[in-house]
Protein backbone atom coordinates (compact mmCIF):
# COMPACT_ATOMS: atom_id res chain seq x y z
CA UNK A 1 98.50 101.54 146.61
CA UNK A 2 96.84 101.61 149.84
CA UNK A 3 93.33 101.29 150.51
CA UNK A 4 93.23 105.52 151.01
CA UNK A 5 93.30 105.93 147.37
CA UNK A 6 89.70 106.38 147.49
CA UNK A 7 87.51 108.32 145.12
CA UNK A 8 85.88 111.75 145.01
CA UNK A 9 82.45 111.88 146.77
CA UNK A 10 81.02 112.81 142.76
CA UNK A 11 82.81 109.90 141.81
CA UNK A 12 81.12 107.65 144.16
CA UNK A 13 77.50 108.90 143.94
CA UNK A 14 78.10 108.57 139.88
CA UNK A 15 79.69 105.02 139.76
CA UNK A 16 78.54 103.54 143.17
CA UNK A 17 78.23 99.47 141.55
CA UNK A 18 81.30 100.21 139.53
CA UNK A 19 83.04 101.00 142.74
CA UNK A 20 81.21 98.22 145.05
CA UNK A 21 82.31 95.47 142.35
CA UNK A 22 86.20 96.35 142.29
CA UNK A 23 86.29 96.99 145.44
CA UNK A 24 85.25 93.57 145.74
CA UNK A 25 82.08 94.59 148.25
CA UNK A 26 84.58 97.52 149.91
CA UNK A 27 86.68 95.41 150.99
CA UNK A 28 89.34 97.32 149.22
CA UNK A 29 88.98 100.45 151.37
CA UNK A 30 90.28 97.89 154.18
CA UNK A 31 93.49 100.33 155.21
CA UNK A 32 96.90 98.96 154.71
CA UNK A 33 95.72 95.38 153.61
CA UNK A 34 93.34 95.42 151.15
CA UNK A 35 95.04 93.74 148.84
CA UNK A 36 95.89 90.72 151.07
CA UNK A 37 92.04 90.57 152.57
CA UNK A 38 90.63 90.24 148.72
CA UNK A 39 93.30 87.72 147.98
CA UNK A 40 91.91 85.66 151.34
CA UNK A 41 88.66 86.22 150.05
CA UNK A 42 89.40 84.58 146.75
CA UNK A 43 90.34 81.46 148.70
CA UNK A 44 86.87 80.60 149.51
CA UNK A 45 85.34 80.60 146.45
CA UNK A 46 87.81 78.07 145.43
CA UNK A 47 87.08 76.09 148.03
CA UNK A 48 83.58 75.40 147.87
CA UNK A 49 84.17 74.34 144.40
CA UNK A 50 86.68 72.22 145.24
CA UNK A 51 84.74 70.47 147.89
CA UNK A 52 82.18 70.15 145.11
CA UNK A 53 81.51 66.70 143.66
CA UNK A 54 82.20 67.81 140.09
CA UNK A 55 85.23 66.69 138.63
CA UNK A 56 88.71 68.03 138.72
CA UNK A 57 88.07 68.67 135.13
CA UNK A 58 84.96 70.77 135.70
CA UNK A 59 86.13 72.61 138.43
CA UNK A 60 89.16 73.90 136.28
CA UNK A 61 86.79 74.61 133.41
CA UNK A 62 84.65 76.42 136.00
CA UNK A 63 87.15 78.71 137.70
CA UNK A 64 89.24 79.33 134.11
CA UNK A 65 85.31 81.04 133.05
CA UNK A 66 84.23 82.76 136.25
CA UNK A 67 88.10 84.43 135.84
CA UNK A 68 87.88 84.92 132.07
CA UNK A 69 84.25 86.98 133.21
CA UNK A 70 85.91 88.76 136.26
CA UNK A 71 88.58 89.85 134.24
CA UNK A 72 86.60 91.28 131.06
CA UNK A 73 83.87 92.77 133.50
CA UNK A 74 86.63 94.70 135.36
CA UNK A 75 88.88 95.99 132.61
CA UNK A 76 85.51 96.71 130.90
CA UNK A 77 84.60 99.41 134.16
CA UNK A 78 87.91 100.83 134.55
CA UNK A 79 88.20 101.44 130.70
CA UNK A 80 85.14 103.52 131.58
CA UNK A 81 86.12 104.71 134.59
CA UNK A 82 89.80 105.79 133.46
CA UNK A 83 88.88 109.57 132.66
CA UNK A 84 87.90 110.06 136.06
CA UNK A 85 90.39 108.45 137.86
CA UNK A 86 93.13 111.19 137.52
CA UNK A 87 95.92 110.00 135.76
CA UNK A 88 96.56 106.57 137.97
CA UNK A 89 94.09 103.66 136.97
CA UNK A 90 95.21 101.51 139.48
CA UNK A 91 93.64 102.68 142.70
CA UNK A 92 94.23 101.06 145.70
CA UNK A 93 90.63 100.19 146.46
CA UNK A 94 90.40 98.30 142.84
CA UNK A 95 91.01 94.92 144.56
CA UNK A 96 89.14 92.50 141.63
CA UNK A 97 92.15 91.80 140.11
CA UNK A 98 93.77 90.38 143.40
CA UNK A 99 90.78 87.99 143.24
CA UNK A 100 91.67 87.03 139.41
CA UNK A 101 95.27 86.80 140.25
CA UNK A 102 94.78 84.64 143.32
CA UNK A 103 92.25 82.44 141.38
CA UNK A 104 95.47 81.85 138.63
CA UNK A 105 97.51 80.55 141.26
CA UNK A 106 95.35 77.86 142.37
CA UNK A 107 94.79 76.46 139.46
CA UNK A 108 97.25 73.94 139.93
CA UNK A 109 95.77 72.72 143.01
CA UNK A 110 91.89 72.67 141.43
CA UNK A 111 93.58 70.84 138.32
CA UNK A 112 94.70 68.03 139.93
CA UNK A 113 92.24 68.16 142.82
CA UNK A 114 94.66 68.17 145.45
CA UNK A 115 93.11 70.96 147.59
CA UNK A 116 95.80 71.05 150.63
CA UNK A 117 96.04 73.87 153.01
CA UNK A 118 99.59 73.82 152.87
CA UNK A 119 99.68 74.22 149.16
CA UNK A 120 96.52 76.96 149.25
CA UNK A 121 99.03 78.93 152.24
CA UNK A 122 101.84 78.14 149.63
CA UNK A 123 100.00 79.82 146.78
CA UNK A 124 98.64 82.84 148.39
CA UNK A 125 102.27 83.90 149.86
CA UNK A 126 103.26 83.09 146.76
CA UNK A 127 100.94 85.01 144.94
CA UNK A 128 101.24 87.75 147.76
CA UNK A 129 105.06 88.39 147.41
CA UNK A 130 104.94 88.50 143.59
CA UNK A 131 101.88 91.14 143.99
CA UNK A 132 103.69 93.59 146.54
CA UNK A 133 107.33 93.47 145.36
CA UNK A 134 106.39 92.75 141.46
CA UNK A 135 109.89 91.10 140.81
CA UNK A 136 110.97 90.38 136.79
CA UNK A 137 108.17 91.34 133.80
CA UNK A 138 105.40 92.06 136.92
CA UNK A 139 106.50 95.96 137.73
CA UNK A 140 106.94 96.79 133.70
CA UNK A 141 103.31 95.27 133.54
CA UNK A 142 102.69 97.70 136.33
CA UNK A 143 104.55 100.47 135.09
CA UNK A 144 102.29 100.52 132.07
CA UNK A 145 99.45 102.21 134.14
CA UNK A 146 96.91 101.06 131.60
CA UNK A 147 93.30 99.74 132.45
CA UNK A 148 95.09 96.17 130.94
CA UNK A 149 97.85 96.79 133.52
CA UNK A 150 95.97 96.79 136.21
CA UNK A 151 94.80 93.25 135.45
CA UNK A 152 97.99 91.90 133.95
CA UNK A 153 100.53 92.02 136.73
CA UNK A 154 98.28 90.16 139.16
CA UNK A 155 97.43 87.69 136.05
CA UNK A 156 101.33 87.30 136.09
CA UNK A 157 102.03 86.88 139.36
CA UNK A 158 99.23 84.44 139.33
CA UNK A 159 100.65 82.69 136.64
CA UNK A 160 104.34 82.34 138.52
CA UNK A 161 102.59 81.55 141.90
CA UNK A 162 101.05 78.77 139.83
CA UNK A 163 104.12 77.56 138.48
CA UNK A 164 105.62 77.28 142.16
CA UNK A 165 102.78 75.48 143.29
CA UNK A 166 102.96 73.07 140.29
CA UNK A 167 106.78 72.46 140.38
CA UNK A 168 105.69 71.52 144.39
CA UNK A 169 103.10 69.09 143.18
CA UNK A 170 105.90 67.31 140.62
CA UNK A 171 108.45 67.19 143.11
């Protein structure tokens, strides 16, 4: 999707916080590169709570719950956004689920409180790659074109991004 997928001016005037929320603030009507920009965005979040004095064990606990709420808020909106969204529920500008799926791959590094820049760059090319060319299960998650879908493959590629990053941390 690119970031011209955008809706109908009724749309907009009807659902103007739906739209400003998974569009992560507009950023997803960024042409081209949406996608990527959220994902950076998601970074800093993650950040500041790792430079927090909370445990490792908090901070996990923390980011698993502010991505368990993202994600329920957002397929809550585009479950009632679906009828007007013409057939394709995963518009270009919908960009909150590049947030959750970047949070999933830095778990590993917020787990074990190892916040490295290398491993952060690691995890969002990671995450980036899976996103954009949806390799194995991701693109039949895609495929499904279901307000769960939209979600799911960035939840996956998350979760393989993650697994990278943690077979880097073992090795």
């Amino acid at each position: 999707m690119s970031g011209t997928d955008t809706p109908s001016p009724a749309f907009k005037a009807s659902h103007r916080v739906a739209i400003f929320f998974l569009s992560l603030c507009g950023i997803g009507f960024i042409p081209l590169s949406e996608g990527t920009v959220a994902s950076a965005v998601a970074i800093l979040p993650a950040w500041l709570l790792s430079a927090s004095t909370l445990t490792a064990q908090w901070q996990l606990g923390i980011l698993i719950g502010v991505l368990a709420i993202l994600s329920v808020i957002s397929h809550k909106i585009i479950v009632s956004l679906s009828p007007d969204l013409g057939g394709n529920v995963d518009q270009g500008w919908i960009v909150m689920d590049e947030v959750v799926g970047m949070g999933v791959a830095l778990t590993p590094i917020i787990a074990t409180g190892t916040w490295n820049w290398w491993l952060v760059s690691g995890a969002f090319v990671a995450f980036r790659i899976l996103d954009i060319w949806k390799p194995l299960f991701i693109g039949r998650i895609d495929a499904w074109n279901t307000p769960a879908s939209v979600l799911l493959d960035d939840i996956a590629g998350g979760a393989i991004g993650a697994l990278l990053i943690t077979a880097l941390l073992i090795a």
